[in-house]
Protein backbone atom coordinates (compact mmCIF):
# COMPACT_ATOMS: atom_id res chain seq x y z
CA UNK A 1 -59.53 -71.19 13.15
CA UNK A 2 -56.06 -71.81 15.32
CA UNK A 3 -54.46 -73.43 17.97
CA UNK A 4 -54.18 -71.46 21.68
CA UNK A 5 -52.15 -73.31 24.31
CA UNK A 6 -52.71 -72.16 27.92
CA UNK A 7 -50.13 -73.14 30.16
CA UNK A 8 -50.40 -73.16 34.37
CA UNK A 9 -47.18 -73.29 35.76
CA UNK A 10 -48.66 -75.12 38.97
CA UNK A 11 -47.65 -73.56 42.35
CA UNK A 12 -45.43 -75.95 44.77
CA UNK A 13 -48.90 -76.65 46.89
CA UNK A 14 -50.71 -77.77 44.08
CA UNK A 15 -51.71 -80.61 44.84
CA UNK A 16 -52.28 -80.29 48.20
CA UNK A 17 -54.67 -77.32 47.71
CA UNK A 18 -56.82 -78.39 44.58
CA UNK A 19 -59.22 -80.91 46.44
CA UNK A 20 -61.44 -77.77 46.87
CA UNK A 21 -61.48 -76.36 43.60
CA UNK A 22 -61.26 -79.03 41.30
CA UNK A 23 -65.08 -79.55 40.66
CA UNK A 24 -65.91 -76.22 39.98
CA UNK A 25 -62.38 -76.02 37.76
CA UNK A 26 -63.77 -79.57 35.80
CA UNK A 27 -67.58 -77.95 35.29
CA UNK A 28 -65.51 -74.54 34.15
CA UNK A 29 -63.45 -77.15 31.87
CA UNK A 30 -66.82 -79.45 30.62
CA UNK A 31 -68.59 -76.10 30.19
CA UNK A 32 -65.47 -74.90 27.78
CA UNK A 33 -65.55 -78.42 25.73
CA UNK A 34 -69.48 -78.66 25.40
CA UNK A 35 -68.77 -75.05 23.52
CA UNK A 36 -66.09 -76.45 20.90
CA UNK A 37 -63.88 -74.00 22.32
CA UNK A 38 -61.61 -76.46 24.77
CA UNK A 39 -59.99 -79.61 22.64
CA UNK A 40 -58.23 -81.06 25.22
CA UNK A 41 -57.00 -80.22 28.88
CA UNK A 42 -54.54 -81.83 31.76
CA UNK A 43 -51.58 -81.79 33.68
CA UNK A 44 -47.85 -83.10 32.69
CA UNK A 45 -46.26 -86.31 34.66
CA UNK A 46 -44.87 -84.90 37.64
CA UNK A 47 -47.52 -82.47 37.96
CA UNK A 48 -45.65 -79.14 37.34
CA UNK A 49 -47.57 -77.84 34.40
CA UNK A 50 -50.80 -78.26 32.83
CA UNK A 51 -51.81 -77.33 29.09
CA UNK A 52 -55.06 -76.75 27.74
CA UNK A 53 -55.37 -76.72 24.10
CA UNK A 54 -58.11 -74.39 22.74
CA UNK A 55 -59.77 -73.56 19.20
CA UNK A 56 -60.90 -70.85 17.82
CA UNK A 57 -60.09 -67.34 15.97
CA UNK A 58 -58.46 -65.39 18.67
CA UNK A 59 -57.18 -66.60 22.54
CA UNK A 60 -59.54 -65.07 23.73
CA UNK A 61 -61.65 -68.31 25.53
CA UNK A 62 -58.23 -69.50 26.37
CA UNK A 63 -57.84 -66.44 28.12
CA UNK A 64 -61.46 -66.03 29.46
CA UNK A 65 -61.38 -69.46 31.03
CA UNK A 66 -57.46 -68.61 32.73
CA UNK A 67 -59.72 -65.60 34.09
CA UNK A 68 -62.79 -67.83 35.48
CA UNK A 69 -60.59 -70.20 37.09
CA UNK A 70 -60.79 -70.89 40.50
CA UNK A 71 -56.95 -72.49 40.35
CA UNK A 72 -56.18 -69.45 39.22
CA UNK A 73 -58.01 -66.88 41.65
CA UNK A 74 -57.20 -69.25 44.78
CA UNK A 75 -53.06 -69.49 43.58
CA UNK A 76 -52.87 -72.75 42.32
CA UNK A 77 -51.20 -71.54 39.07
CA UNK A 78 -48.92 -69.51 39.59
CA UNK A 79 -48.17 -68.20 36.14
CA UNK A 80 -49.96 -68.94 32.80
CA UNK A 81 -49.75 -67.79 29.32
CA UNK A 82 -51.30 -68.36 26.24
CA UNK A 83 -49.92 -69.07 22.61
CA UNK A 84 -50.59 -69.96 19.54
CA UNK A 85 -49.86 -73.17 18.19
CA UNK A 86 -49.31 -73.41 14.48
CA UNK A 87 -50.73 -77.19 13.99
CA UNK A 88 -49.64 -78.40 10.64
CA UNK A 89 -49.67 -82.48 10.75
CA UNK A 90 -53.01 -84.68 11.84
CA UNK A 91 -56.50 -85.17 11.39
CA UNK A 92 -57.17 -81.73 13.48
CA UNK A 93 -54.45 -79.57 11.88
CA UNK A 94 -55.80 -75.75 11.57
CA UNK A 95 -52.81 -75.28 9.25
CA UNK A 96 -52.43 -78.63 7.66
CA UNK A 97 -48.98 -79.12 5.02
């Protein structure tokens, strides 16, 4: 198992515009972390970015759940990537030294 970082580079209007998405974004989020797929999830102080730290063998929920967003679809984000993380120090490490 890895590490997969998804990072929203939030659009200028964020947070202006996510009133009306954010519950279905949350569910989408509570859905991911009842799976064991989504660790951890939330945006940076000021609210320019967000990361999203997901487990598992390949990106591909990290990517799935970029796809099912509705901050995504609606413009909110307005780029986002995913990458591995190579975790080596702490209780969760996937690649502990």
């Amino acid at each position: 198992m890895a590490h997969w970082l998804l990072t929203y580079d939030l659009a200028a209007d964020y947070l202006d515009r996510r009133t009306a998405f954010r519950d279905e974004h949350l569910t989408l989020a509570r859905e991911a972390a009842a799976r064991g797929a989504l660790l951890l999830g939330g945006a940076l102080d000021p609210p320019e970015q967000a990361l999203l730290l997901f487990h598992g063998d390949t990106p591909a929920a990290a990517e799935a759940f970029a796809a099912a967003d509705p901050y995504v679809a609606n413009g909110l984000i307005a780029r986002w990537s995913v990458r591995q993380w190579i975790t080596v120090v702490g209780e969760a490490a996937a690649n502990p030294l």
